[in-house]
N, C-alpha and C. Protein backbone atom coordinates (compact mmCIF):
# COMPACT_ATOMS: atom_id res chain seq x y z
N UNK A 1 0.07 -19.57 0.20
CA UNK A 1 0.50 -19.72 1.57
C UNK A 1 1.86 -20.39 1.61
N UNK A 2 2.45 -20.17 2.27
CA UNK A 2 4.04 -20.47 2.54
C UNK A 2 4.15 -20.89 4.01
N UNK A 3 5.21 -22.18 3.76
CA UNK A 3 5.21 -22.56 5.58
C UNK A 3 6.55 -21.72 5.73
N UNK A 4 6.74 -21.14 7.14
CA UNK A 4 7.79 -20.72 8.02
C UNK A 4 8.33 -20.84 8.94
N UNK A 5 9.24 -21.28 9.39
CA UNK A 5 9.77 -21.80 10.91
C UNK A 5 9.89 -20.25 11.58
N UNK A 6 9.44 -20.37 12.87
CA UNK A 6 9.55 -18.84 13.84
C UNK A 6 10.05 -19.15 14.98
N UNK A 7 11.25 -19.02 15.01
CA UNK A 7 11.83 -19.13 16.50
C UNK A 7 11.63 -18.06 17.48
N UNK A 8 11.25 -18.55 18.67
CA UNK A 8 10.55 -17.88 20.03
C UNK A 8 11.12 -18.66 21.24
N UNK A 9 10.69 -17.94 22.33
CA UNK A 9 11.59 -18.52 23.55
C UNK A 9 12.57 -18.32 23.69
N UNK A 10 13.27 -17.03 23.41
CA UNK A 10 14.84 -16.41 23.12
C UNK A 10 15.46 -17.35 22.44
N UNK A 11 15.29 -18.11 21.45
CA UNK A 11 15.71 -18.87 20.42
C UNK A 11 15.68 -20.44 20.75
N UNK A 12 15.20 -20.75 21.89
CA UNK A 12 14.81 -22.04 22.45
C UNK A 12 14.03 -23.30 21.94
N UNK A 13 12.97 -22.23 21.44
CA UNK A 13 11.96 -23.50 20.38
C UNK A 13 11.68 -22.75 19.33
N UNK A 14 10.91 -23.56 18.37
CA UNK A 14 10.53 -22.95 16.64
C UNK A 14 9.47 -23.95 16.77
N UNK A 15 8.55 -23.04 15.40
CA UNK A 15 7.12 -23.53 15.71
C UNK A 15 7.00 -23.16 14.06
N UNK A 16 6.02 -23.96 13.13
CA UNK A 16 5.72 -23.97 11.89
C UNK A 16 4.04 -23.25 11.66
N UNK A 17 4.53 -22.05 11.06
CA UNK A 17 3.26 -21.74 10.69
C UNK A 17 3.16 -20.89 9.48
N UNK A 18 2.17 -20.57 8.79
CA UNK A 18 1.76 -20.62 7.38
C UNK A 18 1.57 -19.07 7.26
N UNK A 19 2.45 -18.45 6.46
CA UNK A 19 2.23 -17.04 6.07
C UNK A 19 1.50 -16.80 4.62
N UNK A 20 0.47 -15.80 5.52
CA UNK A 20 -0.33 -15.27 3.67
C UNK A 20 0.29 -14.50 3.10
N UNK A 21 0.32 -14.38 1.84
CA UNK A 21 1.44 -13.05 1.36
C UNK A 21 1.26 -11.77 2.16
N UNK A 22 2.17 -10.73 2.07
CA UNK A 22 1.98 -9.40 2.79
C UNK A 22 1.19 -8.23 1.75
N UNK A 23 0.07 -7.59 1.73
CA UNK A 23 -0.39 -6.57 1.35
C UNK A 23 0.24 -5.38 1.56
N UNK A 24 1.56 -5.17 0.84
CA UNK A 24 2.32 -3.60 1.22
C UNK A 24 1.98 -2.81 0.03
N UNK A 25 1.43 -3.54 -1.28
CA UNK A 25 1.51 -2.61 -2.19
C UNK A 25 0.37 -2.91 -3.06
N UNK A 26 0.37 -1.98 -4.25
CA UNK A 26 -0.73 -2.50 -5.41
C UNK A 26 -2.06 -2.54 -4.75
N UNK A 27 -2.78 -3.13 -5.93
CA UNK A 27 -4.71 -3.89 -5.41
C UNK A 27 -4.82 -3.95 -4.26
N UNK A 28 -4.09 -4.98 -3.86
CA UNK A 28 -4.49 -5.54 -2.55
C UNK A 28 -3.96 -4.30 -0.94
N UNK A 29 -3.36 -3.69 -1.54
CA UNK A 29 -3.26 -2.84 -0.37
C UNK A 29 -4.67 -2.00 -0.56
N UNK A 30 -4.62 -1.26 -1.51
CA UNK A 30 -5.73 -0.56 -1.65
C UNK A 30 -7.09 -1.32 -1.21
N UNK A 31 -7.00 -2.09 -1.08
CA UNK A 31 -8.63 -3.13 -1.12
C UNK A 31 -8.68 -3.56 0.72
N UNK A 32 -7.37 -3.04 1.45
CA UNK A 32 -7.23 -3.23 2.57
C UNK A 32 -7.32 -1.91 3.50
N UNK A 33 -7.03 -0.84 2.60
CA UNK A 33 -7.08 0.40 2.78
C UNK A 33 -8.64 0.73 2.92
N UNK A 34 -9.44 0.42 2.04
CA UNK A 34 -10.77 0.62 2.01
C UNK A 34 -11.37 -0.15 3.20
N UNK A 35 -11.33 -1.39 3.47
CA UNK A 35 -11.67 -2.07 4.60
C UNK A 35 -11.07 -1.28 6.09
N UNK A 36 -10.01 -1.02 6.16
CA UNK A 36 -10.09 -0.10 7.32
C UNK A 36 -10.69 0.93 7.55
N UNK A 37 -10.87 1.73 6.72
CA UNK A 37 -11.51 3.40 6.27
C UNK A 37 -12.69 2.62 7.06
N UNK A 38 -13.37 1.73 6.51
CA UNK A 38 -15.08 1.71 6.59
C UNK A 38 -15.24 1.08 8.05
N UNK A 39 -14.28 0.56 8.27
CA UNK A 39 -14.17 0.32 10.19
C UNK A 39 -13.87 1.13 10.97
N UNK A 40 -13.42 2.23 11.02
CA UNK A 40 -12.98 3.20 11.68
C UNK A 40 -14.59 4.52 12.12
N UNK A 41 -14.57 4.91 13.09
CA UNK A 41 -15.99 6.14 13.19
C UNK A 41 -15.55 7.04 12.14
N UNK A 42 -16.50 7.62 11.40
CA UNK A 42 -16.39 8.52 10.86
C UNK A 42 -15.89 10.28 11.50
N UNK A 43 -16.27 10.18 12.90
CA UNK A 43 -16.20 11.28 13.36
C UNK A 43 -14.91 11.63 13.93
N UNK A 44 -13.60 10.51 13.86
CA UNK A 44 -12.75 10.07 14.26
C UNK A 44 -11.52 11.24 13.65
N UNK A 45 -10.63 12.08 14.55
CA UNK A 45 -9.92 12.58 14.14
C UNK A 45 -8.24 12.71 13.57
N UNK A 46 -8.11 12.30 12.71
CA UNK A 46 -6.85 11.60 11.86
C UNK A 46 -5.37 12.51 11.99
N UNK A 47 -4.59 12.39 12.43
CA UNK A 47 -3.35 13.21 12.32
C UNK A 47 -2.60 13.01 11.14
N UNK A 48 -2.19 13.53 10.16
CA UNK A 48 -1.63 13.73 8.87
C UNK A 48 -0.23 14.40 9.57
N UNK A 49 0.42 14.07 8.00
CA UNK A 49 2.02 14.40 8.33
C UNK A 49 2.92 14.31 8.72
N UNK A 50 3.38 14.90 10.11
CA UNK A 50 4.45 15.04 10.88
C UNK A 50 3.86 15.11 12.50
N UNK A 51 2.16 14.79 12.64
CA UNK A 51 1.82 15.38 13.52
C UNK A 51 1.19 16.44 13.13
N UNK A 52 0.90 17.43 12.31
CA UNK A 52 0.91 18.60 12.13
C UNK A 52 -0.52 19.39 11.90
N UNK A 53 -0.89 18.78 10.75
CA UNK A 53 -2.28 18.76 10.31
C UNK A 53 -3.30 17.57 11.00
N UNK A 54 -4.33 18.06 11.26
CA UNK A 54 -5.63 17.04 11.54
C UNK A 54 -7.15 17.09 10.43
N UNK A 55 -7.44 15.89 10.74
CA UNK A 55 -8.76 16.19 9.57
C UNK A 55 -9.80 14.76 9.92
N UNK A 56 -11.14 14.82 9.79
CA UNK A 56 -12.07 13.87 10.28
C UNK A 56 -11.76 13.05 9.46
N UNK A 57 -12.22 11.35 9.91
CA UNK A 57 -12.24 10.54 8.54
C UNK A 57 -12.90 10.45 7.90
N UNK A 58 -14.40 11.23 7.77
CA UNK A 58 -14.95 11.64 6.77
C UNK A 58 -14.88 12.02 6.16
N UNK A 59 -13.72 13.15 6.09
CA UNK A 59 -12.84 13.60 4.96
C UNK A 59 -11.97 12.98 4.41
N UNK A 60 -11.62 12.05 4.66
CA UNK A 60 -10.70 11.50 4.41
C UNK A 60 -10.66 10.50 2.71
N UNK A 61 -9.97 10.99 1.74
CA UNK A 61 -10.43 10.84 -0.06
C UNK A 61 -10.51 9.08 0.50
N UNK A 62 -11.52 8.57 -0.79
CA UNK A 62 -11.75 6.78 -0.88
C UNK A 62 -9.84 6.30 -2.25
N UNK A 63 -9.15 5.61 -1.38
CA UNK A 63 -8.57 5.07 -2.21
C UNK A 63 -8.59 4.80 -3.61
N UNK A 64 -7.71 5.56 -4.78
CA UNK A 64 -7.97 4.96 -6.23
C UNK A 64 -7.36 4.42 -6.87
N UNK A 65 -7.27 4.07 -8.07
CA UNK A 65 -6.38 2.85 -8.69
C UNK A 65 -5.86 4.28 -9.07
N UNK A 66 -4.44 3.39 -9.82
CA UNK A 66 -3.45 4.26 -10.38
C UNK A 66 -3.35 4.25 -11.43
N UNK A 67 -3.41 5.55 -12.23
CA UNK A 67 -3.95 5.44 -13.32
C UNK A 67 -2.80 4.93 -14.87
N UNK A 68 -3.06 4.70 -15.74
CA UNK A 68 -1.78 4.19 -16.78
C UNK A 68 -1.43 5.19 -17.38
N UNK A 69 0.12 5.23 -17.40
CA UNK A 69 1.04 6.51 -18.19
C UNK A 69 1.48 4.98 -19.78
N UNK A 70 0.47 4.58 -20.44
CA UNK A 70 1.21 3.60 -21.50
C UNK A 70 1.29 4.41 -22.49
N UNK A 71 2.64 4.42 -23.02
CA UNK A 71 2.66 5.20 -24.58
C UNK A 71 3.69 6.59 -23.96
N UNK A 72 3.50 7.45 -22.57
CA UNK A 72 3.42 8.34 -22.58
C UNK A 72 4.91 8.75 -22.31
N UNK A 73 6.08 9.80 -22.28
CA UNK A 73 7.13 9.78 -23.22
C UNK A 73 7.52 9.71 -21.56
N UNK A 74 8.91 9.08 -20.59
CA UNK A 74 9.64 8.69 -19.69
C UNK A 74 10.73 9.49 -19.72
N UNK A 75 11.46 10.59 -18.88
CA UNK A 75 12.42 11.07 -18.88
C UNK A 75 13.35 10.01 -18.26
N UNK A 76 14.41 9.93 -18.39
CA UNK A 76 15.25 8.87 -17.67
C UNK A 76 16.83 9.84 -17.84
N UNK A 77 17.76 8.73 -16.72
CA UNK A 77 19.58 9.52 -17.45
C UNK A 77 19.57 10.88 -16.80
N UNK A 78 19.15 11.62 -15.63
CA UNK A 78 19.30 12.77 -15.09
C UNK A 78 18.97 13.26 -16.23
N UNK A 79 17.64 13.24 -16.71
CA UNK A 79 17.15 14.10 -18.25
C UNK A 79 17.86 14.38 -19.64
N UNK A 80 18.68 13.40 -19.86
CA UNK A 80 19.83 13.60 -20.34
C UNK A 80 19.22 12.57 -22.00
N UNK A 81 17.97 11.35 -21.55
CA UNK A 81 17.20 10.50 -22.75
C UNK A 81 15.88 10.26 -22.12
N UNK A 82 15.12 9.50 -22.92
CA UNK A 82 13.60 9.49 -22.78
C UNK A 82 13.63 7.96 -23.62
N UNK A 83 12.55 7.68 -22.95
CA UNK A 83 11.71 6.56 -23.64
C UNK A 83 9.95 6.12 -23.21
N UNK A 84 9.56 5.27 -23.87
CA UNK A 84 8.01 5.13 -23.70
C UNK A 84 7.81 4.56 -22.63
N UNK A 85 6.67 4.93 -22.03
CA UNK A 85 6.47 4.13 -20.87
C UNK A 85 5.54 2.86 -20.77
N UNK A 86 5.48 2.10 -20.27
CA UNK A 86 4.88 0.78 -20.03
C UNK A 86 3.94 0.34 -18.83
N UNK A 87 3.71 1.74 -18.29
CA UNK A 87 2.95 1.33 -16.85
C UNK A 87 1.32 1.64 -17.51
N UNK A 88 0.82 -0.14 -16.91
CA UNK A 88 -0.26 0.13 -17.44
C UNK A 88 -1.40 0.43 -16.41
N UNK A 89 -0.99 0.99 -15.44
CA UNK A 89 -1.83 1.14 -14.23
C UNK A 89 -2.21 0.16 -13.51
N UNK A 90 -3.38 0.25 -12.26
CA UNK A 90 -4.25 -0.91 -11.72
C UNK A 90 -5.38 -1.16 -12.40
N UNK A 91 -5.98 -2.63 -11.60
CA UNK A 91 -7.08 -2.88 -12.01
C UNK A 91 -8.26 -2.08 -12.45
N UNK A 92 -8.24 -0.99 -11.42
CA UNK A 92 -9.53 -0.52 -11.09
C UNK A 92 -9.43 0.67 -11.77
């Protein structure tokens, strides 16, 4: 947790309060992703894309970890060299 000053009141007063980190990426998004899915009706109809496509949230795939490319050969340099890769995936 981190303290933060937040100015409000068109810049009039500031007030101290405690930010939890942000879940934008990795585990913890995914683990937030799943918690919404399972709050939402199932019968609930989801707009994908651009607007374009629709689909129930019952269809809708369960979040997965990402899987590890370690060892596996990295194009890099507009394809020009390569090297090994180091991503060892998520937890899960």
């Amino acid at each position: 947790m981190t303290k933060i000053t937040k100015v409000t009141a068109r810049g009039t007063a500031t007030r101290k309060v405690e930010l939890e980190p942000i879940k934008w990426s990795g585990d913890a998004f995914r683990d937030l992703q799943k918690q919404r899915l399972q709050k939402i009706p199932k019968n609930l109809t989801v707009h994908l894309g651009r607007g374009v496509r629709t689909t129930k949230a019952k269809n809708l795939p369960e979040p997965q970890a990402r899987p590890s490319s370690y060892g596996m050969t990295r194009i890099t340099g507009r394809g020009t060299s390569s090297r090994k890769s180091r991503n060892i995936g998520s937890k899960q």
